[in-house]
C-alpha atoms as a PDB file:
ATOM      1  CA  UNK A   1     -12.305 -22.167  20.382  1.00  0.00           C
ATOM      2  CA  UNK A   2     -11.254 -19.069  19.179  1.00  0.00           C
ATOM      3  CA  UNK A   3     -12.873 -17.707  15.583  1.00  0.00           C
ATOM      4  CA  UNK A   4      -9.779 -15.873  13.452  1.00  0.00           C
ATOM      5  CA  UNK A   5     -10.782 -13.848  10.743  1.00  0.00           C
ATOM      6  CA  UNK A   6      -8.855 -14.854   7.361  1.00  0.00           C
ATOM      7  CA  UNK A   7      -7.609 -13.621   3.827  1.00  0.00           C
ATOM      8  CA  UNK A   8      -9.109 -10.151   4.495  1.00  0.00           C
ATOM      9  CA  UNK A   9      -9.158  -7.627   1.592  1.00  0.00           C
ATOM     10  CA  UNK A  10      -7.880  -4.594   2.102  1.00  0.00           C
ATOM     11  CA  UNK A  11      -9.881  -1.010   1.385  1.00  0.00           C
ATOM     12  CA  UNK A  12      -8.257   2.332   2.183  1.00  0.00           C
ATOM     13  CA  UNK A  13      -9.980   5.436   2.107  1.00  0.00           C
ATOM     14  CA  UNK A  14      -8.942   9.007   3.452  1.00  0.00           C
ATOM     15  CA  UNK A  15      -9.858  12.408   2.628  1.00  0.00           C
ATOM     16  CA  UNK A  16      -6.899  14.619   0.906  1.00  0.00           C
ATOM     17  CA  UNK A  17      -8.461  17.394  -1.336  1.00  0.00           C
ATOM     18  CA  UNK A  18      -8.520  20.970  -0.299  1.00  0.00           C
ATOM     19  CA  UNK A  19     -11.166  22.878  -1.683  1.00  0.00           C
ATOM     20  CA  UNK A  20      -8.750  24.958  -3.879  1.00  0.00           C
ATOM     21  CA  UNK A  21      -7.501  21.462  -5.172  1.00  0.00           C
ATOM     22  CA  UNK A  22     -11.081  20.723  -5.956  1.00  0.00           C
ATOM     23  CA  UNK A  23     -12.134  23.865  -7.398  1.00  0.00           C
ATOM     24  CA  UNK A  24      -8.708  23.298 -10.142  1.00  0.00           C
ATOM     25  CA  UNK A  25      -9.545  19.771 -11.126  1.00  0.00           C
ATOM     26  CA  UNK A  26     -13.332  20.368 -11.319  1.00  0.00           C
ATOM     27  CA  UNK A  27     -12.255  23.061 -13.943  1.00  0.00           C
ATOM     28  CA  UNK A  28      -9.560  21.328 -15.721  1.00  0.00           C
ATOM     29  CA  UNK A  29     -12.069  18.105 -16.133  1.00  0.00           C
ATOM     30  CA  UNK A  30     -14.585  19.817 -17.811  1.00  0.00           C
ATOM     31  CA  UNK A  31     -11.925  21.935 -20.131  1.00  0.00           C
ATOM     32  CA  UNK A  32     -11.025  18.286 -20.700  1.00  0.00           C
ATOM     33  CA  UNK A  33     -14.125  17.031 -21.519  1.00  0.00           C
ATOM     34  CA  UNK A  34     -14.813  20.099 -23.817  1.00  0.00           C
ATOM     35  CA  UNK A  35     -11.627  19.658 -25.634  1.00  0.00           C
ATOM     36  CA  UNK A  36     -10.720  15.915 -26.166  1.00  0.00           C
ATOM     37  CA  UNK A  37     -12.951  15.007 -29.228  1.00  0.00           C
ATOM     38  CA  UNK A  38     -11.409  11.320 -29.162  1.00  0.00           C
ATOM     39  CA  UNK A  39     -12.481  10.755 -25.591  1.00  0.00           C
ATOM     40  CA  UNK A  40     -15.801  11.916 -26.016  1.00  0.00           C
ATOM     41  CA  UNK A  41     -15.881   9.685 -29.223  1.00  0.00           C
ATOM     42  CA  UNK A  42     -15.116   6.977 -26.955  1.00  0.00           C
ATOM     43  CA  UNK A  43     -17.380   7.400 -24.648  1.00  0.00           C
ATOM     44  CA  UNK A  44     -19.841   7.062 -27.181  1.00  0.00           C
ATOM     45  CA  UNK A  45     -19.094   4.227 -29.015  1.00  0.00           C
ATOM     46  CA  UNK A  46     -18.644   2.449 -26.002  1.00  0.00           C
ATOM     47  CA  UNK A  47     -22.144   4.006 -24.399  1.00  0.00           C
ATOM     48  CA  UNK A  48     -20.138   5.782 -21.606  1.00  0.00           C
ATOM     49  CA  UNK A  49     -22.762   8.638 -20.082  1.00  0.00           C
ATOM     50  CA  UNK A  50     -21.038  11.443 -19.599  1.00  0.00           C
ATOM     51  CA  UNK A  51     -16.762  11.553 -20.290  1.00  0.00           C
ATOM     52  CA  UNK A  52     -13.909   9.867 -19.935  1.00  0.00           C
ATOM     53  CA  UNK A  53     -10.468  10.321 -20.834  1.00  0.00           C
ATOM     54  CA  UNK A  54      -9.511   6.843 -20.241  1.00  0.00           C
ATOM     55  CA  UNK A  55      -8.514   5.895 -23.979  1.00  0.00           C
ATOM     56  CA  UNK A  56      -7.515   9.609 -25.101  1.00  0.00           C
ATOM     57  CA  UNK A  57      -4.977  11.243 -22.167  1.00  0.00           C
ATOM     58  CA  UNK A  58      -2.743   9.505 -20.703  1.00  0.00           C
ATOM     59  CA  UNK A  59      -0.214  12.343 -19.381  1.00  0.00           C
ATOM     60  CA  UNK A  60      -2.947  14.378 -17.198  1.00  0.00           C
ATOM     61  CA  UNK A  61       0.281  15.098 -14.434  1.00  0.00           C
ATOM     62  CA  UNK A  62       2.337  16.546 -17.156  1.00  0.00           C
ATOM     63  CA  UNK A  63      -0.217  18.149 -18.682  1.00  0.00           C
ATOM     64  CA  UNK A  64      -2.172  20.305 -15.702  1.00  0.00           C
ATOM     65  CA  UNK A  65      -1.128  21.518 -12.707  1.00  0.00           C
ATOM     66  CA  UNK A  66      -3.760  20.222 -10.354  1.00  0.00           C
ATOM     67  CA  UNK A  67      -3.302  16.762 -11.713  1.00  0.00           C
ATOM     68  CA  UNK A  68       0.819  17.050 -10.961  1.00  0.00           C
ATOM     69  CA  UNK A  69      -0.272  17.730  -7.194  1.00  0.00           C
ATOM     70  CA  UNK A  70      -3.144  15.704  -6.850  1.00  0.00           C
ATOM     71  CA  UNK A  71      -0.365  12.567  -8.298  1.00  0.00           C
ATOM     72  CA  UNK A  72       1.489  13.677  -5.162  1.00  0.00           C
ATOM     73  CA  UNK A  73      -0.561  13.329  -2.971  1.00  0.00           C
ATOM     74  CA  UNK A  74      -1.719   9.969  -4.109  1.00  0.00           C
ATOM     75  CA  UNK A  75       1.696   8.723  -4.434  1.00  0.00           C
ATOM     76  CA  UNK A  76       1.812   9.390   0.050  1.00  0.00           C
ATOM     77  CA  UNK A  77      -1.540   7.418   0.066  1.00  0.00           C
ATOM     78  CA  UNK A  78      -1.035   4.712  -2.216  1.00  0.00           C
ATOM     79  CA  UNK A  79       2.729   4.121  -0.336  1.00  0.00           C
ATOM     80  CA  UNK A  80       0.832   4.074   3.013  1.00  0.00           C
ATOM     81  CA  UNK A  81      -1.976   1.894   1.684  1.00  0.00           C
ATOM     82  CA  UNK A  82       1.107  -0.958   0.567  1.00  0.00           C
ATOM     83  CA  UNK A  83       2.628  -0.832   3.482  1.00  0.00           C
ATOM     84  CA  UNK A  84      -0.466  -1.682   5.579  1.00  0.00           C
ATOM     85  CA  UNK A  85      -1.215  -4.512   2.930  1.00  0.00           C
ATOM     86  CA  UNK A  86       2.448  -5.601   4.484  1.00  0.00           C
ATOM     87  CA  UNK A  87       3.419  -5.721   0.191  1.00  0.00           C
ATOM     88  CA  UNK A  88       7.198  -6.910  -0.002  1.00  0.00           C
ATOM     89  CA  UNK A  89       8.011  -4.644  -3.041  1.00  0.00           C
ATOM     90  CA  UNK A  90      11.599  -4.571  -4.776  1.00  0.00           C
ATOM     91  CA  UNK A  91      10.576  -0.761  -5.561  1.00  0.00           C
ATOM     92  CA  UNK A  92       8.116   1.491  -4.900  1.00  0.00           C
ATOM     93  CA  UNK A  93       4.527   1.225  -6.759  1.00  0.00           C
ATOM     94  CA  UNK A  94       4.280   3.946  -9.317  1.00  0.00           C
ATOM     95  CA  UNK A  95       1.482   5.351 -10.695  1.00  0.00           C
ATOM     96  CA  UNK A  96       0.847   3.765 -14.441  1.00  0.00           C
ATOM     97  CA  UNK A  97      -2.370   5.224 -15.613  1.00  0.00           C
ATOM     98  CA  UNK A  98      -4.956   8.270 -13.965  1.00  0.00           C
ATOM     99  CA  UNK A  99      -8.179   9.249 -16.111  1.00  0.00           C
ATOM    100  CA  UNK A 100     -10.996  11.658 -15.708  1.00  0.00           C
ATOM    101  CA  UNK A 101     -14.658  10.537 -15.335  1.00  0.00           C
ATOM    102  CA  UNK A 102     -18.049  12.790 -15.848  1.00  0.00           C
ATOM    103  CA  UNK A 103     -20.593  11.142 -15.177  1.00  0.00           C
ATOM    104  CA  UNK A 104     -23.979  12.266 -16.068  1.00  0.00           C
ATOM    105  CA  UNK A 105     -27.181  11.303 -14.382  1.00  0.00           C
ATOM    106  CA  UNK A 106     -28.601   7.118 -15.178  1.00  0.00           C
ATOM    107  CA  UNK A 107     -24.499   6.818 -15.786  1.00  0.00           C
ATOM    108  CA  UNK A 108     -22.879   4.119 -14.022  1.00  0.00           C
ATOM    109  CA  UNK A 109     -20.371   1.518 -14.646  1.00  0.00           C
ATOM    110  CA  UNK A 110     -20.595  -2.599 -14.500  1.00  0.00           C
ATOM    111  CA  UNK A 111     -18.146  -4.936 -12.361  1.00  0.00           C
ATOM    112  CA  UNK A 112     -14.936  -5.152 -13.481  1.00  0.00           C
ATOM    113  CA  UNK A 113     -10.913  -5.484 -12.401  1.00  0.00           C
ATOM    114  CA  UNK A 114      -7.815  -3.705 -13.199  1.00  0.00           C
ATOM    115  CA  UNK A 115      -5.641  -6.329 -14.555  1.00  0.00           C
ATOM    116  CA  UNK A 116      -2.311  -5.269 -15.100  1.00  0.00           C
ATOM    117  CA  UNK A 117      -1.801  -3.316 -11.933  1.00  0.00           C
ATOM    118  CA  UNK A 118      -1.223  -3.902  -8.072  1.00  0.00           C
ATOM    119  CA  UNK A 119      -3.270  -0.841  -6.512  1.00  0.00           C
ATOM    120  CA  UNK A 120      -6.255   1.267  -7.912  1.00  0.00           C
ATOM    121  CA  UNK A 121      -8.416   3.719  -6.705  1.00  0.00           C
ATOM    122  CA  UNK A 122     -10.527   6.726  -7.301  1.00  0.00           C
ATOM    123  CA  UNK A 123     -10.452  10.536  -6.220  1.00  0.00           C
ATOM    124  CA  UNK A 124     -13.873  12.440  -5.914  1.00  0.00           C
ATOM    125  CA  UNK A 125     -13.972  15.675  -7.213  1.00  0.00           C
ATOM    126  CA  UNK A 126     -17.176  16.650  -7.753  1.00  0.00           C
ATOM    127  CA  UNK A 127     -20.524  14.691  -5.603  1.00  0.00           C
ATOM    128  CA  UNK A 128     -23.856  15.842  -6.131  1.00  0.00           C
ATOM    129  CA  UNK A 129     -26.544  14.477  -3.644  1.00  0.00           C
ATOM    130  CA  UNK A 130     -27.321  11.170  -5.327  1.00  0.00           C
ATOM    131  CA  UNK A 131     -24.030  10.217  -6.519  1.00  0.00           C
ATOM    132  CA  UNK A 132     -23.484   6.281  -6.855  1.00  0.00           C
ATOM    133  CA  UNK A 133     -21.464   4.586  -4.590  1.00  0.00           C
ATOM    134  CA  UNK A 134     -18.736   2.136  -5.221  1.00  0.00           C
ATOM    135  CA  UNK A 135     -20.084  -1.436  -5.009  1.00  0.00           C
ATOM    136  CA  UNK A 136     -17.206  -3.706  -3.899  1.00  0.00           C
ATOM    137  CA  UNK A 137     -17.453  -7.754  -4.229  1.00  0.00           C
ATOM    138  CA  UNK A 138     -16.383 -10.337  -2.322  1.00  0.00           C
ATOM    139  CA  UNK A 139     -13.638 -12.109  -4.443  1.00  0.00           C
ATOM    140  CA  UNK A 140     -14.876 -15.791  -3.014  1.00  0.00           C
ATOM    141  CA  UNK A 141     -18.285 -15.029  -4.152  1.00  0.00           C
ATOM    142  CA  UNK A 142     -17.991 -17.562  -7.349  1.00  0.00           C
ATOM    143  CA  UNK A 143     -17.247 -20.061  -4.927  1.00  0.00           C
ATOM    144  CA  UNK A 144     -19.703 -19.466  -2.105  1.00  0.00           C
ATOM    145  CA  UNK A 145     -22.355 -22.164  -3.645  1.00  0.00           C
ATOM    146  CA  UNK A 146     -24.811 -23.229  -0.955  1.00  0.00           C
ATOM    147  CA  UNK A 147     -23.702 -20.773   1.233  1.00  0.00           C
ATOM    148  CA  UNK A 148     -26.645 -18.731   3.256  1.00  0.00           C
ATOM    149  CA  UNK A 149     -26.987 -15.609   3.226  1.00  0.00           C
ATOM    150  CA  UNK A 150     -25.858 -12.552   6.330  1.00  0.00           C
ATOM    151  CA  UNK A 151     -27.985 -11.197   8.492  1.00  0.00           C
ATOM    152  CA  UNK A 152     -28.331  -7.480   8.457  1.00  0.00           C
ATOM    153  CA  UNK A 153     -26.305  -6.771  11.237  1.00  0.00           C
ATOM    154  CA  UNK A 154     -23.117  -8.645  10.052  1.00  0.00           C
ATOM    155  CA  UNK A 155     -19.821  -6.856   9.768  1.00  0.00           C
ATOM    156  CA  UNK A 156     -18.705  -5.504   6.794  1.00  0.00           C
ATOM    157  CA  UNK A 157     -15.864  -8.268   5.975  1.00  0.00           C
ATOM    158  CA  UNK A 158     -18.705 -11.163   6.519  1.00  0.00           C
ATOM    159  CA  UNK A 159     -20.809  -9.248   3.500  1.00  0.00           C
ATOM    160  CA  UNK A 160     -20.859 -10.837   0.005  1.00  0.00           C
ATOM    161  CA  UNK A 161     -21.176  -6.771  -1.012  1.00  0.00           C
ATOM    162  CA  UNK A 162     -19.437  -3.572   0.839  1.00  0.00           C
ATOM    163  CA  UNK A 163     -21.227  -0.215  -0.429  1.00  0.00           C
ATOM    164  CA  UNK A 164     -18.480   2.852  -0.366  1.00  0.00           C
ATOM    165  CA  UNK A 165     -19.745   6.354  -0.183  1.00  0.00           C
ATOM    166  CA  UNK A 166     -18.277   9.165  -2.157  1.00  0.00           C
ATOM    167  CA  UNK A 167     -17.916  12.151  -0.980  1.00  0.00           C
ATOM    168  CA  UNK A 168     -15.621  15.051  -2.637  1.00  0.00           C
ATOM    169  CA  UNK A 169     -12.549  15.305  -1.813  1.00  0.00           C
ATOM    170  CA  UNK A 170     -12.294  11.636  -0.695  1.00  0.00           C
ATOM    171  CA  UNK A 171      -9.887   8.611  -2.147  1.00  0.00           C
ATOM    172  CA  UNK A 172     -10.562   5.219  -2.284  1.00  0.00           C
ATOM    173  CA  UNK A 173      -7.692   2.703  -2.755  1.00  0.00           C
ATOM    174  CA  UNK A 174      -7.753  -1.628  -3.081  1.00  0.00           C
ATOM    175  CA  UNK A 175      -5.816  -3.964  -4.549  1.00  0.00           C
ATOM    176  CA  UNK A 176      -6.444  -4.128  -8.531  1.00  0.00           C
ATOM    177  CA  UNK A 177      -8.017  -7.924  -8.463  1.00  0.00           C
ATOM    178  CA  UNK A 178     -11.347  -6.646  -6.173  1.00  0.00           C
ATOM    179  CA  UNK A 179     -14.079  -6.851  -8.389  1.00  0.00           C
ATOM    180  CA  UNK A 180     -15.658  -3.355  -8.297  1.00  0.00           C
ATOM    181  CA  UNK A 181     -18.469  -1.574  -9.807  1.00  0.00           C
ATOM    182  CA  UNK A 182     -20.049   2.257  -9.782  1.00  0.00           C
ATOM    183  CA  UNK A 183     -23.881   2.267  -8.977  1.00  0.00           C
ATOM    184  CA  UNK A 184     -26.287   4.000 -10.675  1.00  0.00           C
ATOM    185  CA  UNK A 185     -26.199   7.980 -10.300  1.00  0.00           C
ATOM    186  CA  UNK A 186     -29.493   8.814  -9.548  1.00  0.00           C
ATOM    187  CA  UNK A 187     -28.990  12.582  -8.477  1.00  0.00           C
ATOM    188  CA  UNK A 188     -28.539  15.409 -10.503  1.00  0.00           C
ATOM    189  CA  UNK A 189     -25.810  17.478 -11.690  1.00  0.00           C
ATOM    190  CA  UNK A 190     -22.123  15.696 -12.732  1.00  0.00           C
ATOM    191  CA  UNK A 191     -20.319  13.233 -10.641  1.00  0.00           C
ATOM    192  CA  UNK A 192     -16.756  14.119 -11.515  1.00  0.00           C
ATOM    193  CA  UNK A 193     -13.861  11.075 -10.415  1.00  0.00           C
ATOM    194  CA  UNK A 194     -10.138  10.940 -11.403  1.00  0.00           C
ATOM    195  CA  UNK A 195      -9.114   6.783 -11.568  1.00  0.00           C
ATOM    196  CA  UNK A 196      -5.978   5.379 -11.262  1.00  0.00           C
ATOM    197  CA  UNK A 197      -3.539   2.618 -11.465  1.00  0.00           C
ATOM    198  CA  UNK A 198      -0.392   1.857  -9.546  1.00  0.00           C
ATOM    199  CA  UNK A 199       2.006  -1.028 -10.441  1.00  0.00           C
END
């Protein structure tokens, strides 16, 4: 009998930064992290390593110029990542929230969703050697119970984890339910990430 492979979840990744793209955002981030007091407050009350402007900016395309073409260029990737997720959408997903992450070395960031939203993802601007990856969970794993564990040579959608390597200049896109987390940064130097939300 045939084996058929169901409810897959679906991971998009492609690589869409130039290097003078890079070079823009890697400088606006860290004007951003020297300037926005109340996201570096954040960060620390909520023992954040490095910066975020998740709480503190929420009109980065309006506000900088690499941000308004970097949104562009994730609205063509998040439109082709629906369509190969087949999504039967009354309108096109639009981008809700985007925030910039620094994150200094021992940083990392524990599982969690995006509720709220349809698509998320990340853009890498900034990798040093060392950089965690993005740790992405099975969503049946609560329900797996006596279920063995894979050998090491089974294929990535028969794994209760999936490991995705950043690398700058890279975007990573799944649907906003997929438990995710960022592993710890062991290298040195900043990992810089821009995150996102589409609904």
């Amino acid at each position: 009998m045939p084996v058929r492979t169901l409810f897959a979840s679906t991971f998009y990744e492609a690589d869409i930064g130039t290097p003078d793209l890079l070079d823009a955002l890697e400088d606006s981030c860290r004007l951003f992290a020297e300037e926005d007091g109340a996201g570096r407050a954040w960060s620390r009350e909520h023992g954040y390593r490095g910066y975020t402007s998740y709480a503190s900016l929420g009109d980065l395309p309006e506000r900088d110029p690499a941000f308004h073409d970097l949104k562009k260029l994730l609205d063509k990737e998040v439109k082709a990542f629906a369509k190969a997720c087949h999504f039967d959408l009354a309108k096109p997903l639009r981008l809700d929230s985007l925030w910039v992450n620094i994150l200094k070395p021992g940083g990392t960031h524990s599982g969690h969703i995006h509720p709220h939203s349809v698509v998320s993802g990340t853009f890498y601007v900034a990798v040093p050697p060392g950089s965690g990856a993005l740790k992405l969970e099975d969503p049946r794993l609560p329900m797996l119970m006596a279920a063995p564990g894979r050998t090491d040579d089974a294929p990535d959608h028969l794994r209760p984890f999936v490991y995705a390597q950043p690398v700058a200049g890279r975007v990573f896109l799944w649907e906003s339910w997929l438990r995710h987390e960022v592993m710890p940064h062991s290298g040195k130097g900043e990992r810089i990430s821009i995150s996102f939300n589409y609904r």
